[in-house]
N, C-alpha and C. Protein backbone atom coordinates (compact mmCIF):
# COMPACT_ATOMS: atom_id res chain seq x y z
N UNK A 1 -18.76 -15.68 5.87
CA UNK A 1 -19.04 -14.29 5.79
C UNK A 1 -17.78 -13.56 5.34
N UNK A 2 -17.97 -12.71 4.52
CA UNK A 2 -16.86 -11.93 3.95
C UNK A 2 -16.68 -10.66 4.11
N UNK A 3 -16.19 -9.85 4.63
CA UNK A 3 -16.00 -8.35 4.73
C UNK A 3 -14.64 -7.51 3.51
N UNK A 4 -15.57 -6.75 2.64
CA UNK A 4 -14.59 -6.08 1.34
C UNK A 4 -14.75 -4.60 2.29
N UNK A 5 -13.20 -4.20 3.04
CA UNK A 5 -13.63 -2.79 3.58
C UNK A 5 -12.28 -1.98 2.63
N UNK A 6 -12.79 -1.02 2.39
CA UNK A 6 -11.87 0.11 1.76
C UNK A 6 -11.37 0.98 2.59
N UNK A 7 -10.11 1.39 2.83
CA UNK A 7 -9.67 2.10 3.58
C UNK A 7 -8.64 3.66 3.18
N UNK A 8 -9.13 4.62 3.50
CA UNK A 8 -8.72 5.73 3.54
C UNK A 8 -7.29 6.10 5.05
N UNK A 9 -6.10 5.89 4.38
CA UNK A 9 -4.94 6.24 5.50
C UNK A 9 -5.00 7.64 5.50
N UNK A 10 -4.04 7.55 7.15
CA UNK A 10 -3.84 9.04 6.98
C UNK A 10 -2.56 9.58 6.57
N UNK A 11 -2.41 11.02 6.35
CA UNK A 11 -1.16 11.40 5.83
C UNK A 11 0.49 10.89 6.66
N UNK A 12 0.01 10.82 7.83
CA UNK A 12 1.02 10.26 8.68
C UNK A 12 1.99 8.74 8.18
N UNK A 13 0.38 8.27 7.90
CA UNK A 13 0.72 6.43 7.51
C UNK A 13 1.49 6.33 6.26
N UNK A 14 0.97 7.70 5.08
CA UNK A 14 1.52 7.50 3.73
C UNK A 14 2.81 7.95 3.84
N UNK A 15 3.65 8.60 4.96
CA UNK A 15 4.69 8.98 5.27
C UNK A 15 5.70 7.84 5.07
N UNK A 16 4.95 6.73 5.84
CA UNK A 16 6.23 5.55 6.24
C UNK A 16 6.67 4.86 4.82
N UNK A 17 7.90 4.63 5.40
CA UNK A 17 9.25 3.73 4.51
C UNK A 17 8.03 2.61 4.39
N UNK A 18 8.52 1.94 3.04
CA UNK A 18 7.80 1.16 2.40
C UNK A 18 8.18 -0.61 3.15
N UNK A 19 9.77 -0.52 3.84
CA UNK A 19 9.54 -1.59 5.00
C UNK A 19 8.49 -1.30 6.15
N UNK A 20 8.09 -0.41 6.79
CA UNK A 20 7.14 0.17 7.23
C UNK A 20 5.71 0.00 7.18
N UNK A 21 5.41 0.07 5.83
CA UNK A 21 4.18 0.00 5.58
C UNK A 21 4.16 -1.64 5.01
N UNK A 22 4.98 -2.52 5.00
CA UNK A 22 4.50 -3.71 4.55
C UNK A 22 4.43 -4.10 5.96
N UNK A 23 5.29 -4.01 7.52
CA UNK A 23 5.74 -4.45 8.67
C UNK A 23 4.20 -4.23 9.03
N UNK A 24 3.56 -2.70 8.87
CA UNK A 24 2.11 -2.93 9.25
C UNK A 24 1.08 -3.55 8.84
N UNK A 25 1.38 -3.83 7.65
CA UNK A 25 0.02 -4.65 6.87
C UNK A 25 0.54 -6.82 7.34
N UNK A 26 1.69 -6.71 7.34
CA UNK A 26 2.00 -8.05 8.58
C UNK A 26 1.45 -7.98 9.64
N UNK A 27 1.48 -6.83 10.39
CA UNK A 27 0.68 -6.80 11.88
C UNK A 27 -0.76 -6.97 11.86
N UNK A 28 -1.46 -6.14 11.16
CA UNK A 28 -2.57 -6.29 10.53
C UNK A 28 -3.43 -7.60 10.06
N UNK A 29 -2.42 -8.59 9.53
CA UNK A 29 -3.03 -9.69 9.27
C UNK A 29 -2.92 -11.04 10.41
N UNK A 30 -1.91 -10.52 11.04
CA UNK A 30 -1.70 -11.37 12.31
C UNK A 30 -2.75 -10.94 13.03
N UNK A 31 -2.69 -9.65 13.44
CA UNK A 31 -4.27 -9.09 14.39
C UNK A 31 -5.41 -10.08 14.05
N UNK A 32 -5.84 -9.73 12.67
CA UNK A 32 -7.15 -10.22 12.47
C UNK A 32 -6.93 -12.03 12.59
N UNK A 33 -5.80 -12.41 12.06
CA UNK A 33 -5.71 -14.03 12.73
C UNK A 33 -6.15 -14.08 13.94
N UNK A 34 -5.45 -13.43 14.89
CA UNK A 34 -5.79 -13.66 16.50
C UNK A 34 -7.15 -13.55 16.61
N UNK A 35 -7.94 -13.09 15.66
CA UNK A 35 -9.19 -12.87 16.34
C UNK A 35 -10.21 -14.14 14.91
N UNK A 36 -9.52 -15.00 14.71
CA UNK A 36 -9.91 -15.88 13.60
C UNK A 36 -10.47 -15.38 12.56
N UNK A 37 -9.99 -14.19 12.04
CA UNK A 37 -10.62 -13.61 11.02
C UNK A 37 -9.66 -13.66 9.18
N UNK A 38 -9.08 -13.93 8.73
CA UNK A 38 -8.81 -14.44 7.71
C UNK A 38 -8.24 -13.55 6.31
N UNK A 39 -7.52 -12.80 6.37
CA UNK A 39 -6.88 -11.81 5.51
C UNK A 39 -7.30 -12.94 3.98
N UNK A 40 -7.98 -12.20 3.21
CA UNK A 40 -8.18 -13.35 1.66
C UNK A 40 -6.94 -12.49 0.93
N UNK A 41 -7.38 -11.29 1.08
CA UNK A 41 -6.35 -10.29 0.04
C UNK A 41 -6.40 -8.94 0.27
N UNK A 42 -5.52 -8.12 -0.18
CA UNK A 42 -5.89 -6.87 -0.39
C UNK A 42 -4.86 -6.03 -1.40
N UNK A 43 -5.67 -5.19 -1.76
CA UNK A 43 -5.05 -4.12 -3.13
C UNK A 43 -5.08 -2.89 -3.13
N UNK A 44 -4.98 -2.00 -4.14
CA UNK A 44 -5.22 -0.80 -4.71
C UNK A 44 -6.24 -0.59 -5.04
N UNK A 45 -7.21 -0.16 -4.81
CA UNK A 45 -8.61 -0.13 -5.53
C UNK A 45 -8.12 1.13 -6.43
N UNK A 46 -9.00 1.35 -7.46
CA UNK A 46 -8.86 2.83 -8.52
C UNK A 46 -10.57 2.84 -9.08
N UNK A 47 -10.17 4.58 -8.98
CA UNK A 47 -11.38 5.20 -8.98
C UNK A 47 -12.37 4.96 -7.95
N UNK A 48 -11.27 5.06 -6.77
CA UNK A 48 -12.46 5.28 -5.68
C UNK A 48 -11.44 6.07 -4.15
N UNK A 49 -11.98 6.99 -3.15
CA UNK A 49 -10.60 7.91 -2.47
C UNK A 49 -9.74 7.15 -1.76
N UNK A 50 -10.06 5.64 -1.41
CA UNK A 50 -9.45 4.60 -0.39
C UNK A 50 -8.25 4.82 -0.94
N UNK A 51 -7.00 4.41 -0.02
CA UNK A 51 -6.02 4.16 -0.69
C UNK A 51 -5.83 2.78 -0.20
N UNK A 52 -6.41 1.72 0.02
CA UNK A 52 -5.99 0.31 -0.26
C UNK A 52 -7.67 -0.43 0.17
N UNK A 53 -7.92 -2.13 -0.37
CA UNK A 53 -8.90 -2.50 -0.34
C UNK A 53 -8.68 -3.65 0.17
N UNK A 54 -8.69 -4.40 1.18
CA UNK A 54 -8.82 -5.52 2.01
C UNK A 54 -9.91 -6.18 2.24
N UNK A 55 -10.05 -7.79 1.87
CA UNK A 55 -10.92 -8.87 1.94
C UNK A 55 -10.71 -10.20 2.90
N UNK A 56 -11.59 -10.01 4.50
CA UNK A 56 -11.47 -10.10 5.25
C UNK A 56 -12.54 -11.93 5.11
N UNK A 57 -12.13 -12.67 6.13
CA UNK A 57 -13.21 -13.75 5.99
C UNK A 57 -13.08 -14.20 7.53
N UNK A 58 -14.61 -14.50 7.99
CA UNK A 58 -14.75 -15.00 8.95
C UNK A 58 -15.88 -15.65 9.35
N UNK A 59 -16.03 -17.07 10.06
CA UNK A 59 -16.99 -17.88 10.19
C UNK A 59 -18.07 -17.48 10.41
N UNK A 60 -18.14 -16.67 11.51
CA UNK A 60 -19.75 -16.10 12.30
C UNK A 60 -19.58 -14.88 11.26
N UNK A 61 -21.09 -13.62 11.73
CA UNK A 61 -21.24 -13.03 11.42
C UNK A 61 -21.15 -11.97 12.48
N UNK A 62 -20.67 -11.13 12.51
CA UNK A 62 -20.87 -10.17 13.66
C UNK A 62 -19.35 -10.05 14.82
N UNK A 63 -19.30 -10.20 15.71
CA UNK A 63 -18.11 -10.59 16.78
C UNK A 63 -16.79 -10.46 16.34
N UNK A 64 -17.18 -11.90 15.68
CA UNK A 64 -15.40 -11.71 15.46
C UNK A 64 -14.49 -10.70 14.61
N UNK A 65 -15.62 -10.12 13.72
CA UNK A 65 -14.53 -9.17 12.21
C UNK A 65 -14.93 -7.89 13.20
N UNK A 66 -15.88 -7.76 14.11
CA UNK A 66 -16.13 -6.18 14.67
C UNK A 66 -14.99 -6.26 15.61
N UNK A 67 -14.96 -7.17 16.24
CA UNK A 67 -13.80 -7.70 17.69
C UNK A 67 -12.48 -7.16 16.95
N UNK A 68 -11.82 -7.47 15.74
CA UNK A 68 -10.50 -7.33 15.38
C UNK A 68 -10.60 -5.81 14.90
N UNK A 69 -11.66 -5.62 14.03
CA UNK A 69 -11.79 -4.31 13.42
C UNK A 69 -11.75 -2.93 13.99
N UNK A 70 -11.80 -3.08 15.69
CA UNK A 70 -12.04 -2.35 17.00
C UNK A 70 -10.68 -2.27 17.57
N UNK A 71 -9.83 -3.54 17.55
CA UNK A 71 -8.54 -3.22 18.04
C UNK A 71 -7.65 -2.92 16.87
N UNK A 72 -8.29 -3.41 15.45
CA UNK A 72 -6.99 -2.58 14.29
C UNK A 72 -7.07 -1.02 14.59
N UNK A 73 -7.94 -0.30 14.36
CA UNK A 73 -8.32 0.85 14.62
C UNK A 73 -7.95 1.50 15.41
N UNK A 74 -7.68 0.60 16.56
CA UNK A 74 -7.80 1.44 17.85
C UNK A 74 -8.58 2.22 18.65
N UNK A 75 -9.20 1.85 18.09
CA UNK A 75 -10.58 2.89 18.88
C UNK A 75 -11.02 2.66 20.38
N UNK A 76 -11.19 3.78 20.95
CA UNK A 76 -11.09 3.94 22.72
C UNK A 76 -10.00 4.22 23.07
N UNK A 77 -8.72 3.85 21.80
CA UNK A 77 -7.30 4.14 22.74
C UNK A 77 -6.54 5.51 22.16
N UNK A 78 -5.53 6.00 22.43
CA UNK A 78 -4.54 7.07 21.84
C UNK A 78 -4.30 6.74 20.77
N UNK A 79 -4.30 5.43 20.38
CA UNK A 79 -4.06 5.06 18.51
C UNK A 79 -5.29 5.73 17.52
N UNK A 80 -6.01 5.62 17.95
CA UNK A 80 -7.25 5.63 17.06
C UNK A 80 -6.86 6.80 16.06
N UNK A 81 -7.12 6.59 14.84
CA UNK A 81 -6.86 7.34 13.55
C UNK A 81 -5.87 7.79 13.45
N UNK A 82 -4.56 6.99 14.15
CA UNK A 82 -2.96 7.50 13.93
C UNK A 82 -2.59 7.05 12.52
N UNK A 83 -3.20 5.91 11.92
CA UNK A 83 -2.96 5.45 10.56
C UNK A 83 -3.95 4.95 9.41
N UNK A 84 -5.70 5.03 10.26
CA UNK A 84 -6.45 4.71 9.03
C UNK A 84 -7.48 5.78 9.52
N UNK A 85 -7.79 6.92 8.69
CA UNK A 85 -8.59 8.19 8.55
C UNK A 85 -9.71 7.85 8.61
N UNK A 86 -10.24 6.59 7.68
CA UNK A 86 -11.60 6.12 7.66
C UNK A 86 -11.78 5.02 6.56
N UNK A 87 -12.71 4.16 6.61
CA UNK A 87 -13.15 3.00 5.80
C UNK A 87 -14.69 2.81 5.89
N UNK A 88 -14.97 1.77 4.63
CA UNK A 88 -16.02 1.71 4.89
C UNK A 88 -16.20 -0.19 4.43
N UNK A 89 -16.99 -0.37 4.86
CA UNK A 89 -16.81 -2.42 4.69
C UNK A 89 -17.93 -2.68 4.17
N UNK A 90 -18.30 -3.31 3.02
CA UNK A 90 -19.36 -3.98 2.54
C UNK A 90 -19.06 -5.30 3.07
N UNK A 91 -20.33 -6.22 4.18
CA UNK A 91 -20.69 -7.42 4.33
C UNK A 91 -20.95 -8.17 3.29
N UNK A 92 -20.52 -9.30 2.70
CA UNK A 92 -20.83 -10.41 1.53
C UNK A 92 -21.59 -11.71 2.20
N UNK A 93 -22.90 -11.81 1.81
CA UNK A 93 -23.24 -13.13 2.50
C UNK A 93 -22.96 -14.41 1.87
């Protein structure tokens, strides 16, 4: 199963030093490791408002990419939307 999610940062995130913003997209891919989920790639998308496009892979369907996708986010905690405004993920079967 493959997850292509596009992500919209927030102005805060586009702030950081560019060691910064690679140190998070390292954290980011370690996260989703811990949760066996599989960084394939990610880019620039153009002509579309995301400012970056990440291709996620993981065995099951369901659990595990929602499980990591819940703690990247942060959601439930004081993090939540400190650095990604919004996304949206097309499932690939």
């Amino acid at each position: 199963m493959k997850y292509i999610t596009f992500c919209e940062f927030t102005s805060e995130f586009l702030k950081l030093s560019l060691e910064e913003l690679e140190r998070s997209l390292l954290n980011w891919k370690r996260l989703a490791a811990g949760y066996k989920v599989k960084t394939l790639f990610h880019g620039l998308p153009m002509g579309v408002n995301e400012h970056a496009v990440f291709v996620f892979e993981a065995k099951k369907y369901g659990e595990q990419f929602f499980d990591f996708e819940r703690e990247w986010l942060g959601l439930g905690t004081p993090e939540a939307g400190k650095h990604v405004k919004s996304l949206r993920t097309i499932t690939v079967y």
